[in-house]
C-alpha atoms as a PDB file:
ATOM      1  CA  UNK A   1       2.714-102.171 -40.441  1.00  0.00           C
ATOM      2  CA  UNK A   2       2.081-104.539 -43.229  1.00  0.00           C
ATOM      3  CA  UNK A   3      -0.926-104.735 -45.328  1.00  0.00           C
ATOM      4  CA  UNK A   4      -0.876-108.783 -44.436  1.00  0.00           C
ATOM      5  CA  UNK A   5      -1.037-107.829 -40.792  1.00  0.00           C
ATOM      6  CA  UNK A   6      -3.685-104.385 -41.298  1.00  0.00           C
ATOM      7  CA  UNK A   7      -5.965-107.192 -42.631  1.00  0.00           C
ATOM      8  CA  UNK A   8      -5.742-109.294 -39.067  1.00  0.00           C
ATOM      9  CA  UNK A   9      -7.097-105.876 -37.793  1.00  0.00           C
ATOM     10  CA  UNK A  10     -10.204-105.605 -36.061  1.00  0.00           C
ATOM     11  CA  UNK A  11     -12.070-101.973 -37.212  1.00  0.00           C
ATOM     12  CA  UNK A  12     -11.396-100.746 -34.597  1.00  0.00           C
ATOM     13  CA  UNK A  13      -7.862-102.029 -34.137  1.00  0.00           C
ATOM     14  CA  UNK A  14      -7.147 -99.818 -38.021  1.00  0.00           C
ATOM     15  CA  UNK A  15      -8.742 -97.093 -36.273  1.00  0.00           C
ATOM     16  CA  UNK A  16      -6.562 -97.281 -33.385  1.00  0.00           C
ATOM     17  CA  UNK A  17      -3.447 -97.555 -35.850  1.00  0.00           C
ATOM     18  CA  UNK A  18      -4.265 -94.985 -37.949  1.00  0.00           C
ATOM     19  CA  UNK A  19      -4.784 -92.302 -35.284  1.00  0.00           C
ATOM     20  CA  UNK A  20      -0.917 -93.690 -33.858  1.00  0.00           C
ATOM     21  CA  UNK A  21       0.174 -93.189 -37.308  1.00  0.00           C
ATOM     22  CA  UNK A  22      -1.930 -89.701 -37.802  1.00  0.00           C
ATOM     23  CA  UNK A  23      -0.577 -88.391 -33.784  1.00  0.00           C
ATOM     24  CA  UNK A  24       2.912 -89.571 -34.831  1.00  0.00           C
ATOM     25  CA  UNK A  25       2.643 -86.901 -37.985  1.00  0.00           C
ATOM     26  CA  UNK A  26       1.340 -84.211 -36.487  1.00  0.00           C
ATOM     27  CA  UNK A  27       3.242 -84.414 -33.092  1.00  0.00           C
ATOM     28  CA  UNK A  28       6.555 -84.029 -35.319  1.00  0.00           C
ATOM     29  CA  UNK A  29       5.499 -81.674 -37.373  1.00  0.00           C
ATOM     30  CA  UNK A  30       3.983 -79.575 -34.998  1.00  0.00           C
ATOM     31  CA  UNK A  31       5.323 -80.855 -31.586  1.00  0.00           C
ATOM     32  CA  UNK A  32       2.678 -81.768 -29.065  1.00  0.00           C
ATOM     33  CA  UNK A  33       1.310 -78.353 -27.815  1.00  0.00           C
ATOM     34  CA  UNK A  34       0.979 -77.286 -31.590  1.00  0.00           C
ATOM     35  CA  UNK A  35      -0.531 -80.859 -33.002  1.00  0.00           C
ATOM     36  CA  UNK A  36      -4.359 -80.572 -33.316  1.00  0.00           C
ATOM     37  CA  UNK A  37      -6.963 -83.044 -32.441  1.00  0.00           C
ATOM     38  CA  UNK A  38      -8.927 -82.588 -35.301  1.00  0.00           C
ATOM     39  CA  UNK A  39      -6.222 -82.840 -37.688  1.00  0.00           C
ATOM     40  CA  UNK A  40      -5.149 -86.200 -35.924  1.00  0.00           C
ATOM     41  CA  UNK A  41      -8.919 -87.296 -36.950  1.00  0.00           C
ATOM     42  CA  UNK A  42      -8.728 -85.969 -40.293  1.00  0.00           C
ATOM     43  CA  UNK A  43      -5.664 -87.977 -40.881  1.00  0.00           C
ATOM     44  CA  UNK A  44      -6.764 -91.177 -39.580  1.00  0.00           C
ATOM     45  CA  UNK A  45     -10.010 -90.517 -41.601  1.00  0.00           C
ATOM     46  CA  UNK A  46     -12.542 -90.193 -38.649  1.00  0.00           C
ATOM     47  CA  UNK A  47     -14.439 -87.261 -37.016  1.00  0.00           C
ATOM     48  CA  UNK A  48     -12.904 -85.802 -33.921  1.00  0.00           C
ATOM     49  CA  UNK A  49     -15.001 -86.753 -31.285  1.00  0.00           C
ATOM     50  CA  UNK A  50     -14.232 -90.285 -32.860  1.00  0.00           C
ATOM     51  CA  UNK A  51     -10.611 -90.120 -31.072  1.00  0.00           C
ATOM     52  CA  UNK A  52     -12.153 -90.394 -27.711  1.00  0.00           C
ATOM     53  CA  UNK A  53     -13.229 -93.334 -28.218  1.00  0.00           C
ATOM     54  CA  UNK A  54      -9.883 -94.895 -28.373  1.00  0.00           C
ATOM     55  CA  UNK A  55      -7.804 -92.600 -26.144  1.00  0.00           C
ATOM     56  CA  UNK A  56      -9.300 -90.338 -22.998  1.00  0.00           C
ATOM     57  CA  UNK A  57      -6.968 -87.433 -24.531  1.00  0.00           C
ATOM     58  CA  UNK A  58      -4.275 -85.842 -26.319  1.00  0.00           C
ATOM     59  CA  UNK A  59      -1.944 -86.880 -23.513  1.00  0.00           C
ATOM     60  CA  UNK A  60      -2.858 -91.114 -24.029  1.00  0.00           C
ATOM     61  CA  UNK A  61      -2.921 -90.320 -27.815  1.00  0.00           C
ATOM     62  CA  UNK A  62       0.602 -89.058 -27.108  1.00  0.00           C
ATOM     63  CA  UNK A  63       1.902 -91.815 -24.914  1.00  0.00           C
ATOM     64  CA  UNK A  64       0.215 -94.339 -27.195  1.00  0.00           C
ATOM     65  CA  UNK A  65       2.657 -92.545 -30.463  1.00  0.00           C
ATOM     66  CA  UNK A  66       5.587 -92.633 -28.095  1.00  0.00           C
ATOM     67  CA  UNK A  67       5.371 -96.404 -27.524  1.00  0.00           C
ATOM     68  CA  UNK A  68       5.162 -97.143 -31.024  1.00  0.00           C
ATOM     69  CA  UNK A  69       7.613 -94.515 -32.632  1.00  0.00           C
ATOM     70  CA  UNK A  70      10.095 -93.528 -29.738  1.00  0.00           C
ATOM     71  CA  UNK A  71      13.282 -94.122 -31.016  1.00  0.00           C
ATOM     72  CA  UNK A  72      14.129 -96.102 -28.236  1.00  0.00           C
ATOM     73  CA  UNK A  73      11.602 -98.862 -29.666  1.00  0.00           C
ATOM     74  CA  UNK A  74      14.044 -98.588 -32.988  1.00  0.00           C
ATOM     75  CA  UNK A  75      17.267 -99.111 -30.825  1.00  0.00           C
ATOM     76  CA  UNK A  76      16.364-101.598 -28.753  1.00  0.00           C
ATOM     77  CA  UNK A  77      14.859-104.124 -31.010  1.00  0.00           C
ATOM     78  CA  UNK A  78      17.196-103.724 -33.895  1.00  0.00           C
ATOM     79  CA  UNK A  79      20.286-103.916 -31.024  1.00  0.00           C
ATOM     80  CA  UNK A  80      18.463-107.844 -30.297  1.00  0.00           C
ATOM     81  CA  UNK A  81      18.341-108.472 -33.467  1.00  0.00           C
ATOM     82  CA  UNK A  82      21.887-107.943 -34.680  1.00  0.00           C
ATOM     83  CA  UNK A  83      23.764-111.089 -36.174  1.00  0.00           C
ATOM     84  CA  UNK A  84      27.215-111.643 -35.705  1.00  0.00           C
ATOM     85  CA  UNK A  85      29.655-113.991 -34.785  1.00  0.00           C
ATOM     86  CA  UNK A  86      31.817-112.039 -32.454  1.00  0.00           C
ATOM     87  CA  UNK A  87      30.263-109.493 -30.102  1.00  0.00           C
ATOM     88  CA  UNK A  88      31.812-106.516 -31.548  1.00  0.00           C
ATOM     89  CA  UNK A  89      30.471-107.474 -35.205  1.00  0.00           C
ATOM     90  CA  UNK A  90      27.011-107.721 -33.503  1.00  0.00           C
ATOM     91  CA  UNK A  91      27.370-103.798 -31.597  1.00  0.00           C
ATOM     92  CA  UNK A  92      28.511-102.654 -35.432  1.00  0.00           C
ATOM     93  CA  UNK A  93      26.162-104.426 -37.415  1.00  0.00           C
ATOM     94  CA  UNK A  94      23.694-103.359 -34.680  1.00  0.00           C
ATOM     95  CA  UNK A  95      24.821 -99.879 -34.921  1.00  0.00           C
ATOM     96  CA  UNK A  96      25.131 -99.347 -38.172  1.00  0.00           C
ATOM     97  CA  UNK A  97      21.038-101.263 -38.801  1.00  0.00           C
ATOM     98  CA  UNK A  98      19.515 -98.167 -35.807  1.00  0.00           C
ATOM     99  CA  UNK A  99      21.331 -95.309 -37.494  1.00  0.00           C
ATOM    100  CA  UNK A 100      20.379 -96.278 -41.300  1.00  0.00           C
ATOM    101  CA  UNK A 101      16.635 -96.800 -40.329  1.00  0.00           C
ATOM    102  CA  UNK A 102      16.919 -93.096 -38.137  1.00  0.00           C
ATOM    103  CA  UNK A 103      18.074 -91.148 -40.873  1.00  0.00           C
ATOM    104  CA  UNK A 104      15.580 -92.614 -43.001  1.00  0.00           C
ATOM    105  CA  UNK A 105      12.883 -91.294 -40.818  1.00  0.00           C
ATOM    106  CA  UNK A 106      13.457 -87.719 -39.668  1.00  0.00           C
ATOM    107  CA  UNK A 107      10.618 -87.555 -37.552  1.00  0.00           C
ATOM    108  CA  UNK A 108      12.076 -90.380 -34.919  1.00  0.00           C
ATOM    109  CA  UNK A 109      14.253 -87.734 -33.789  1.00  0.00           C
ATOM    110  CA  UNK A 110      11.624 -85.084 -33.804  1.00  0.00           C
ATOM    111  CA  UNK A 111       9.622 -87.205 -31.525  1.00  0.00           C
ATOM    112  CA  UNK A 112      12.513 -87.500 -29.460  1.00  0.00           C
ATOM    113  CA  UNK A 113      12.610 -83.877 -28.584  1.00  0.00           C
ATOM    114  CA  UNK A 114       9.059 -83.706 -27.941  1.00  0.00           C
ATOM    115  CA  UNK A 115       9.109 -85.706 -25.584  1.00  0.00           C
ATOM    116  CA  UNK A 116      11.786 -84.848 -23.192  1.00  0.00           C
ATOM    117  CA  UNK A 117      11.523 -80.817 -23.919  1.00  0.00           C
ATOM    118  CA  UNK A 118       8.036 -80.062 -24.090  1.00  0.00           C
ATOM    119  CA  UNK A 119       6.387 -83.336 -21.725  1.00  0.00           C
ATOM    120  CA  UNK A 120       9.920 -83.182 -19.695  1.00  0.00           C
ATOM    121  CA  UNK A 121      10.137 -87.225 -20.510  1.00  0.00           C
ATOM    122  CA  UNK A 122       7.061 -88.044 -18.922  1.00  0.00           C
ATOM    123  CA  UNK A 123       6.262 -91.307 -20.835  1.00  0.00           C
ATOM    124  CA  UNK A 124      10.133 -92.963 -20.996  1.00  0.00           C
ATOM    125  CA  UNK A 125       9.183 -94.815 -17.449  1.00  0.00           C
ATOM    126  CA  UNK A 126       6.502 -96.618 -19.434  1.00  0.00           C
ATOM    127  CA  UNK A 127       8.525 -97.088 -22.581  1.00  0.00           C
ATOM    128  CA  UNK A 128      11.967 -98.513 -20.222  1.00  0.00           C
ATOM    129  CA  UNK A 129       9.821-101.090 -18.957  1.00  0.00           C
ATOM    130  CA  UNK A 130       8.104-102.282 -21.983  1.00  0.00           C
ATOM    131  CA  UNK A 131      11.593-102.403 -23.613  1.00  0.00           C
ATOM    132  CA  UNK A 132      14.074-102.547 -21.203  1.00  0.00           C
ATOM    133  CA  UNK A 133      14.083-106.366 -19.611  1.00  0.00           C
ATOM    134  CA  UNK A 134      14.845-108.222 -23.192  1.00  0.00           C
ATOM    135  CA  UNK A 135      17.336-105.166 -24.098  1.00  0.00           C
ATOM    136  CA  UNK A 136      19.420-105.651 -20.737  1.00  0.00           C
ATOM    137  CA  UNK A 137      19.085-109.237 -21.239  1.00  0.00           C
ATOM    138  CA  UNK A 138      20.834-109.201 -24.603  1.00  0.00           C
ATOM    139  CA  UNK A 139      23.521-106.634 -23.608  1.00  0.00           C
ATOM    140  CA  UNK A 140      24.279-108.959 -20.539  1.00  0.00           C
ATOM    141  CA  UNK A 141      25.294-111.365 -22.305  1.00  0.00           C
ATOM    142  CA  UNK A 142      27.798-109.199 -24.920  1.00  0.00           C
ATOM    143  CA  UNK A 143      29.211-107.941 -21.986  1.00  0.00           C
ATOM    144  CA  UNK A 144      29.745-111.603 -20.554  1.00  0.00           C
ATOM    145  CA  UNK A 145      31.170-112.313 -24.154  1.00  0.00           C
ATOM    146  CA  UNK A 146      33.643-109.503 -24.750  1.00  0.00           C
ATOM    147  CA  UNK A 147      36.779-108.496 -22.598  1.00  0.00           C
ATOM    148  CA  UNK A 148      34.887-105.577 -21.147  1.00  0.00           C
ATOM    149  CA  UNK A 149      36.997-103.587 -18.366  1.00  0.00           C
ATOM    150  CA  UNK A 150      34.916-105.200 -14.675  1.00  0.00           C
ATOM    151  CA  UNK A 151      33.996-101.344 -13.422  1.00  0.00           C
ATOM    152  CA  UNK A 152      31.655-101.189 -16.811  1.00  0.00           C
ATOM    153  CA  UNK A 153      28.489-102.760 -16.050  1.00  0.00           C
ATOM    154  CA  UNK A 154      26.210-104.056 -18.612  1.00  0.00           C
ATOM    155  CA  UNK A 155      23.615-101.254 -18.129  1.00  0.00           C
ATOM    156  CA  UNK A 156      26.661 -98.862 -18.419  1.00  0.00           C
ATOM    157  CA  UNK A 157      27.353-100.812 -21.494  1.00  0.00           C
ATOM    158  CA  UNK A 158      23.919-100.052 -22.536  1.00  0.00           C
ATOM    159  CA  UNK A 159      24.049 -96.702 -21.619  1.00  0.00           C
ATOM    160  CA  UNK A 160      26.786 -95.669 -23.396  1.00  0.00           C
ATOM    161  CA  UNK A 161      25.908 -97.840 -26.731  1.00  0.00           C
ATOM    162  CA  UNK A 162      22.138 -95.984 -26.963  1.00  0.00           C
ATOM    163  CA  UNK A 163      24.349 -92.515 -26.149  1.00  0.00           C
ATOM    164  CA  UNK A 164      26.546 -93.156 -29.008  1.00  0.00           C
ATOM    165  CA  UNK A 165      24.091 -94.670 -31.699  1.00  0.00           C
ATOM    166  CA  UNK A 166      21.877 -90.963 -30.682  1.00  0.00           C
ATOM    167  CA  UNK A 167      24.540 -88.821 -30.866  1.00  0.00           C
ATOM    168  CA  UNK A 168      25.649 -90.377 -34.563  1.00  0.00           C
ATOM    169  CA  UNK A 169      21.787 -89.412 -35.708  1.00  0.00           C
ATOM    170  CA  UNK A 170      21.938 -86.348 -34.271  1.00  0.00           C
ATOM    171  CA  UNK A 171      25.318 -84.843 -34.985  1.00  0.00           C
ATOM    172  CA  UNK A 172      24.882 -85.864 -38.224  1.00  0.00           C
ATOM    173  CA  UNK A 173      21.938 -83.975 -38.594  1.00  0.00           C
ATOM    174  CA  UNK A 174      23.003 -81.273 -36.818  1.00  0.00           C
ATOM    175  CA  UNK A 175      25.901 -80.064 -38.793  1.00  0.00           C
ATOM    176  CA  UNK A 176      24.386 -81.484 -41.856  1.00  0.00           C
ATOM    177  CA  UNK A 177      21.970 -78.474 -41.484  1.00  0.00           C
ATOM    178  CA  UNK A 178      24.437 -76.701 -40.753  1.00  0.00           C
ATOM    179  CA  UNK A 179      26.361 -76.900 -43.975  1.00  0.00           C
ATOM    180  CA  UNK A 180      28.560 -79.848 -43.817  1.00  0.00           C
ATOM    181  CA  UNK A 181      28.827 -81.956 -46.805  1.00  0.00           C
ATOM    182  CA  UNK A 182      28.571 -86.060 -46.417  1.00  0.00           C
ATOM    183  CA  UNK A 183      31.452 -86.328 -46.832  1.00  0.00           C
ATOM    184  CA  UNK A 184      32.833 -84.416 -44.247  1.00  0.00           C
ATOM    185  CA  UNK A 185      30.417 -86.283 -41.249  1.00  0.00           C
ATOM    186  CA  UNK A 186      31.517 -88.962 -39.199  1.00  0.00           C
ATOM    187  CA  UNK A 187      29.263 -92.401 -39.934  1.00  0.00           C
ATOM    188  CA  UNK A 188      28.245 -95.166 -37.643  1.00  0.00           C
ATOM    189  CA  UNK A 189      31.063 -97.272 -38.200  1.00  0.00           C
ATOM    190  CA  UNK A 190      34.007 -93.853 -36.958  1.00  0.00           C
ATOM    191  CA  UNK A 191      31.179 -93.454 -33.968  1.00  0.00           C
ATOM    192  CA  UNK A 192      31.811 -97.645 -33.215  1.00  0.00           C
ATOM    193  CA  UNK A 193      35.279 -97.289 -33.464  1.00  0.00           C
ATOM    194  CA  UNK A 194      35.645 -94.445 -31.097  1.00  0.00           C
ATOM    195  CA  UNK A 195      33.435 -96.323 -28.504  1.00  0.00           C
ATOM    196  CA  UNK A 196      34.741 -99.511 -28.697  1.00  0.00           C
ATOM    197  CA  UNK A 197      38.452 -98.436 -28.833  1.00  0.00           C
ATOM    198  CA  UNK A 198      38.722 -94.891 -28.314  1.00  0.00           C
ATOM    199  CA  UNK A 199      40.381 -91.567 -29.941  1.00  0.00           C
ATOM    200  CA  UNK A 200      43.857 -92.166 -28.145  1.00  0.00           C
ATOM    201  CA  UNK A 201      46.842 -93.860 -29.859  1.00  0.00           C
ATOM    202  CA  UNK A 202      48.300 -96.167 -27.046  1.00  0.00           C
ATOM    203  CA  UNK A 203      51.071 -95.053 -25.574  1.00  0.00           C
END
């Protein structure tokens, strides 16, 4: 958030944003069993019992971080946003825009997990319908503009380009921990390629 738009904030609007901001540090750090109320409060810079006056519980302080960090609300936005003149420049440049701002922020990922492992993906049904409607939308129409194969629908065409644009993040940081130098790990623009045209040479 920008300092312009922290100054349109009501008090209690900051308050509100700085627990978010507090929740979404703790619940990656310490996942959402292990986060602690009153270090939430201590990071937003108010006294515990001051949280419950914004959310009933850990579980709405949770669902509140997941709407405004999931990575999902990175993907989808960023995916609308994407300039191009062709469709397949707009999917790359798209692509390439959700994996750079990932990898800047480890934690997206780390919320990630939280959520479906330890609350089994109990707040995605709230996040696909404050996101999903605008993101079909725009897909819909790249598939209208790009010789797409009729059996693929659009929300398989969604589907598959959130799948891919995850898997680059994670991979990456997956055998990246494991030892792998840059150099050796496939980028966004490989991960593209391989969706858009495949591994096979044509025969």
């Amino acid at each position: 958030m920008t300092q312009s738009t922290n100054d349109q904030l009501t008090k209690g609007e900051r308050t509100r944003q700085a627990l978010l901001d507090a929740g979404y540090q703790q619940f990656v750090l310490r996942g959402f069993h292990g986060a602690s109320m009153r270090a939430i409060a201590q990071g937003a810079g108010i006294t515990p019992g001051g949280i419950y006056n914004h959310f009933s519980g850990k579980d709405e302080l949770f669902a509140g971080v997941v709407l405004a960090h999931h990575p999902l609300t990175r993907i989808f936005p960023q995916l609308i946003a994407a300039q191009g003149t062709r469709a397949e420049e707009r999917l790359r440049n798209a692509a390439h825009a959700i994996v750079t701002e990932m990898e800047a922020d480890e934690g997206l990922l780390n919320l990630f997990f939280v959520e479906m492992i330890e609350c089994q993906g109990a707040h995605l049904a709230l996040l696909a319908e404050t996101l999903m409607p605008k993101a079909l939308a725009y897909i819909t129409e790249i598939h209208g503009a790009v010789g797409i194969r009729p059996e693929i629908t659009p929300f398989a065409l969604l589907q598959t380009f959130v799948g891919t644009v995850l898997a680059t993040v994670f991979t990456r940081r997956f055998l990246a921990t494991g030892g792998a130098s840059s150099d050796m790990l496939a980028g966004s623009e490989e991960f593209v390629n391989v969706y858009l045209h495949g591994i096979l040479l044509d025969e």
